[in-house]
C-alpha atoms as a PDB file:
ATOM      1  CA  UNK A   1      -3.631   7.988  16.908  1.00  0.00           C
ATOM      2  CA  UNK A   2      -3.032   7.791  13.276  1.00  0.00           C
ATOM      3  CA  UNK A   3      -3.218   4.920  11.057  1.00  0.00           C
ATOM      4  CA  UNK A   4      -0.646   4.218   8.360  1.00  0.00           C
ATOM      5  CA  UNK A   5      -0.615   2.191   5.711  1.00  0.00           C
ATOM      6  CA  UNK A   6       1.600   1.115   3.594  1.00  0.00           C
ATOM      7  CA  UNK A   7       2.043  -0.729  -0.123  1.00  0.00           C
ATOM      8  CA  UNK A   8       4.786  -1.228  -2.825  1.00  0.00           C
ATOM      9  CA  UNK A   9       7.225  -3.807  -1.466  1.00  0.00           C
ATOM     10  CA  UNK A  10       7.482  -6.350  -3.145  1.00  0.00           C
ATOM     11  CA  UNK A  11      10.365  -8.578  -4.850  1.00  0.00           C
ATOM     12  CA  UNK A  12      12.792  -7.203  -7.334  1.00  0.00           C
ATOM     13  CA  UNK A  13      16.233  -8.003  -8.781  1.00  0.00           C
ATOM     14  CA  UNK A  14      19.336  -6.360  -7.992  1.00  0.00           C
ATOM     15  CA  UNK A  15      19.560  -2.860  -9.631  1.00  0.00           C
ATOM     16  CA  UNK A  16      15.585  -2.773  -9.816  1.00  0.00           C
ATOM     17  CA  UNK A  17      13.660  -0.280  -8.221  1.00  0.00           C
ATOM     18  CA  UNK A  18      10.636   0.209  -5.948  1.00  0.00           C
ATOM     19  CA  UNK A  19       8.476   3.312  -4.699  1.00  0.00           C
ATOM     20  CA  UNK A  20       6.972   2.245  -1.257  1.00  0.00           C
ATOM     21  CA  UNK A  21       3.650   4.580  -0.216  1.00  0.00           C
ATOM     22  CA  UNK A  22       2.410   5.646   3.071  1.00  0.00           C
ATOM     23  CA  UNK A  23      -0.981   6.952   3.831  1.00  0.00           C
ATOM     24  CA  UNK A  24      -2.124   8.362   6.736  1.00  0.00           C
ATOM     25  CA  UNK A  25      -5.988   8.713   8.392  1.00  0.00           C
ATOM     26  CA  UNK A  26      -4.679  12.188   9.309  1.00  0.00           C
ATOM     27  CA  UNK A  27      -3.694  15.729   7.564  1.00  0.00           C
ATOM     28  CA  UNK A  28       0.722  15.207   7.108  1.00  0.00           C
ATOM     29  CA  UNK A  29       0.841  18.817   6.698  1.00  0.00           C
ATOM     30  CA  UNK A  30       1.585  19.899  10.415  1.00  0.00           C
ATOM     31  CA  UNK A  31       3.875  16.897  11.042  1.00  0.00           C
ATOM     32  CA  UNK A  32       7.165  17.405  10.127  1.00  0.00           C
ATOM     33  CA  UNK A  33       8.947  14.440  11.464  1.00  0.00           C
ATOM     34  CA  UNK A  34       7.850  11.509   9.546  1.00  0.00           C
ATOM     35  CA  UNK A  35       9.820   8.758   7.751  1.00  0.00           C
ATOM     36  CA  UNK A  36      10.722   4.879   6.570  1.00  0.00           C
ATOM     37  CA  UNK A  37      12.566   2.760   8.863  1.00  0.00           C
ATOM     38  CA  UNK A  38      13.321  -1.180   8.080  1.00  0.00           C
ATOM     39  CA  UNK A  39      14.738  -4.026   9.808  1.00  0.00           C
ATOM     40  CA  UNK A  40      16.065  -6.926   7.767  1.00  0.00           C
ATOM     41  CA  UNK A  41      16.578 -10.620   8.758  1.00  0.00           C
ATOM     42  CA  UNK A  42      18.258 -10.443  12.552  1.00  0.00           C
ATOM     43  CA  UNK A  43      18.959  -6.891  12.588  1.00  0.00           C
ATOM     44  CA  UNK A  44      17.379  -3.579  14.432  1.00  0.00           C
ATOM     45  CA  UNK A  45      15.659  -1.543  13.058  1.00  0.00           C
ATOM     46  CA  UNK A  46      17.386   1.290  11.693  1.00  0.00           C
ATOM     47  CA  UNK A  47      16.270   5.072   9.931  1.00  0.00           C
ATOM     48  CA  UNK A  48      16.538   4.460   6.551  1.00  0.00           C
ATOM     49  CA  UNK A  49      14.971   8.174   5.388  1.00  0.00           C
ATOM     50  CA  UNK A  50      13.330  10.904   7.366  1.00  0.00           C
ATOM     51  CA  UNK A  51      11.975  14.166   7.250  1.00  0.00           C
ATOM     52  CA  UNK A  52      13.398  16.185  10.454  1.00  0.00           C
ATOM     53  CA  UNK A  53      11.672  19.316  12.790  1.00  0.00           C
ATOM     54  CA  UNK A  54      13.995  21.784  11.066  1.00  0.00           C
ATOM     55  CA  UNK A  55      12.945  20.377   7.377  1.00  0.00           C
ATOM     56  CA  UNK A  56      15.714  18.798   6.803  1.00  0.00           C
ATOM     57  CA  UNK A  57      16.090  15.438   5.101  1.00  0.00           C
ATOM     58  CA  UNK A  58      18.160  12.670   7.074  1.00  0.00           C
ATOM     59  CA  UNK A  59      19.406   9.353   4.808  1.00  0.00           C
ATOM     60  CA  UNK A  60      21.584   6.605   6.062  1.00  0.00           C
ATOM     61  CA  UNK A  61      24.400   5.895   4.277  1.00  0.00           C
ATOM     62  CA  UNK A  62      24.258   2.869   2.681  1.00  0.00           C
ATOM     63  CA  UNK A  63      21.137   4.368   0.904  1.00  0.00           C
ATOM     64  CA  UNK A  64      22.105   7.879   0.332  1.00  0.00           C
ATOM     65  CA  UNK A  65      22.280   8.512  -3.529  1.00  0.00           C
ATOM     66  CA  UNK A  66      19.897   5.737  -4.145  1.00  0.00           C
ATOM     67  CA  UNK A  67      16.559   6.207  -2.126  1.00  0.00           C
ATOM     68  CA  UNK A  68      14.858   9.245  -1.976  1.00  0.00           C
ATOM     69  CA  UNK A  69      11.780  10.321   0.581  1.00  0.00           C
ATOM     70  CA  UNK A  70       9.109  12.712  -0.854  1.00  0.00           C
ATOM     71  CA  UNK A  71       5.264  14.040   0.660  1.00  0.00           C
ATOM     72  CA  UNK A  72       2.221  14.869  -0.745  1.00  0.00           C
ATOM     73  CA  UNK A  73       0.241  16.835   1.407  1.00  0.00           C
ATOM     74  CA  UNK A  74      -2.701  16.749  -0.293  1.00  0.00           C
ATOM     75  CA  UNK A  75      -2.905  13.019  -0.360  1.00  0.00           C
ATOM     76  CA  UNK A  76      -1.455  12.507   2.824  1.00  0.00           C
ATOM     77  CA  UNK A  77       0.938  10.161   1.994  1.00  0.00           C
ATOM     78  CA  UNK A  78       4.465   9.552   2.073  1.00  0.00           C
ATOM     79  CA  UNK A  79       6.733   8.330  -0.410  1.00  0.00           C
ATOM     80  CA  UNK A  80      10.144   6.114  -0.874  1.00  0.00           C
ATOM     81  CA  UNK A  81      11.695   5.824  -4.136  1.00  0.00           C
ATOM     82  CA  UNK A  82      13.983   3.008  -3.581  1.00  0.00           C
ATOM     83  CA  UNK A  83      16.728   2.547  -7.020  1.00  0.00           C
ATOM     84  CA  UNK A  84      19.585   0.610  -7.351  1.00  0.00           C
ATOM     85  CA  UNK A  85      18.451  -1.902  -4.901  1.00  0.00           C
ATOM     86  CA  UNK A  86      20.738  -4.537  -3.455  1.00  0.00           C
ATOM     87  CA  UNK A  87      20.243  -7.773  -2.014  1.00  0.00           C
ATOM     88  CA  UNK A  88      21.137  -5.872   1.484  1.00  0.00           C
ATOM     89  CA  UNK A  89      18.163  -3.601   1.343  1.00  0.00           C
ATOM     90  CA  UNK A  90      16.006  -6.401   2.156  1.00  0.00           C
ATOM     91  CA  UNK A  91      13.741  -6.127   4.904  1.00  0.00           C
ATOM     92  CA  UNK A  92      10.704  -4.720   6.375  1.00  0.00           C
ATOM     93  CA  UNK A  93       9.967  -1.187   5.564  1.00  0.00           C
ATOM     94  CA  UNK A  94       8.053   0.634   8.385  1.00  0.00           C
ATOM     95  CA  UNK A  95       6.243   4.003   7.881  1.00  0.00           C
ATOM     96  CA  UNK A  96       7.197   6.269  10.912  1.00  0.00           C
ATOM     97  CA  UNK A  97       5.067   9.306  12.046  1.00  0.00           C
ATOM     98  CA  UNK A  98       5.614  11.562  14.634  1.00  0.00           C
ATOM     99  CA  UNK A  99       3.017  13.868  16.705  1.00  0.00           C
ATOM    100  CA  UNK A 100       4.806  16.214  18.507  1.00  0.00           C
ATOM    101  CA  UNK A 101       1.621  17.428  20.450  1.00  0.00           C
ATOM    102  CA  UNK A 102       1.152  14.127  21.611  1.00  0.00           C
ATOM    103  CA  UNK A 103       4.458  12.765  21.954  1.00  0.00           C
ATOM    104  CA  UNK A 104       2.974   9.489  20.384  1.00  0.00           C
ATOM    105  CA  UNK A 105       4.799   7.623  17.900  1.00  0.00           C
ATOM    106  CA  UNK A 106       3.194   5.995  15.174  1.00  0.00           C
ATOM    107  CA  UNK A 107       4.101   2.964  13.167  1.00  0.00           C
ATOM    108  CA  UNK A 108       2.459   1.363  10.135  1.00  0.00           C
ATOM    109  CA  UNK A 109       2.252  -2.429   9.791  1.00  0.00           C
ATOM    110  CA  UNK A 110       4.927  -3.010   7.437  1.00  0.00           C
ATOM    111  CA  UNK A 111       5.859  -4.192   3.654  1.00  0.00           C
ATOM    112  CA  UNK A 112       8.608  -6.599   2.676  1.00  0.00           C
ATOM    113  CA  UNK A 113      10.558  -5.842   0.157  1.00  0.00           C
ATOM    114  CA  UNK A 114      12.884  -8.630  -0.915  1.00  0.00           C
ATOM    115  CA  UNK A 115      15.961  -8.080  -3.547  1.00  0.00           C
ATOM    116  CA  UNK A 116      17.081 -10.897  -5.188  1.00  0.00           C
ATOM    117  CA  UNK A 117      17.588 -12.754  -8.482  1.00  0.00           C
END
């Protein structure tokens, strides 16, 4: 099973930005379908950024020009650079890793990030 953990929420104005991390207790660079979910006050949670099987990056729409998902295989961590944030990004921001071998899903605990002013 791997562990994630995550930091950089946190509590910013409108238009402010964030980078969320997400470190993992395993080697990233086999897994290729990884990525940040969040679920904000009485709502599901929903894909906000992902890294698919085929390589391909995934954003939802409300976020696409303004977030931005990045690796570093070395560190084992992945990144979310959130900009332009709006009072409707906030939520919980989940780390997301999946093993294919496995067929396990991974989650990491969580880190609220809260827009406001």
């Amino acid at each position: 099973q791997v562990q994630l953990v995550e930091s950089g929420g946190g509590l910013v104005q409108p238009g402010g930005s964030l980078r969320l991390s997400c470190v993992a207790s395993v080697s990233i660079f086999s897994i290729n379908i990884m990525g940040w979910y969040r679920q904000g006050p009485g709502k599901e949670r929903e894909l906000v950024a992902g890294f698919t099987s085929g390589g391909i990056t995934n954003y939802a729409d409300s976020v696409k020009g303004r977030f931005t998902i990045s690796r570093d295989n070395r560190k084992n961590t992945l990144y979310l650079q959130m900009n332009s944030l709006k009072p409707e990004d906030t939520a919980v921001y989940y780390c997301h890793v999946f093993q294919y071998r496995e067929s396990r899903h991974n989650w990491g605990q969580g880190t609220q990030v809260t827009v406001s002013s």
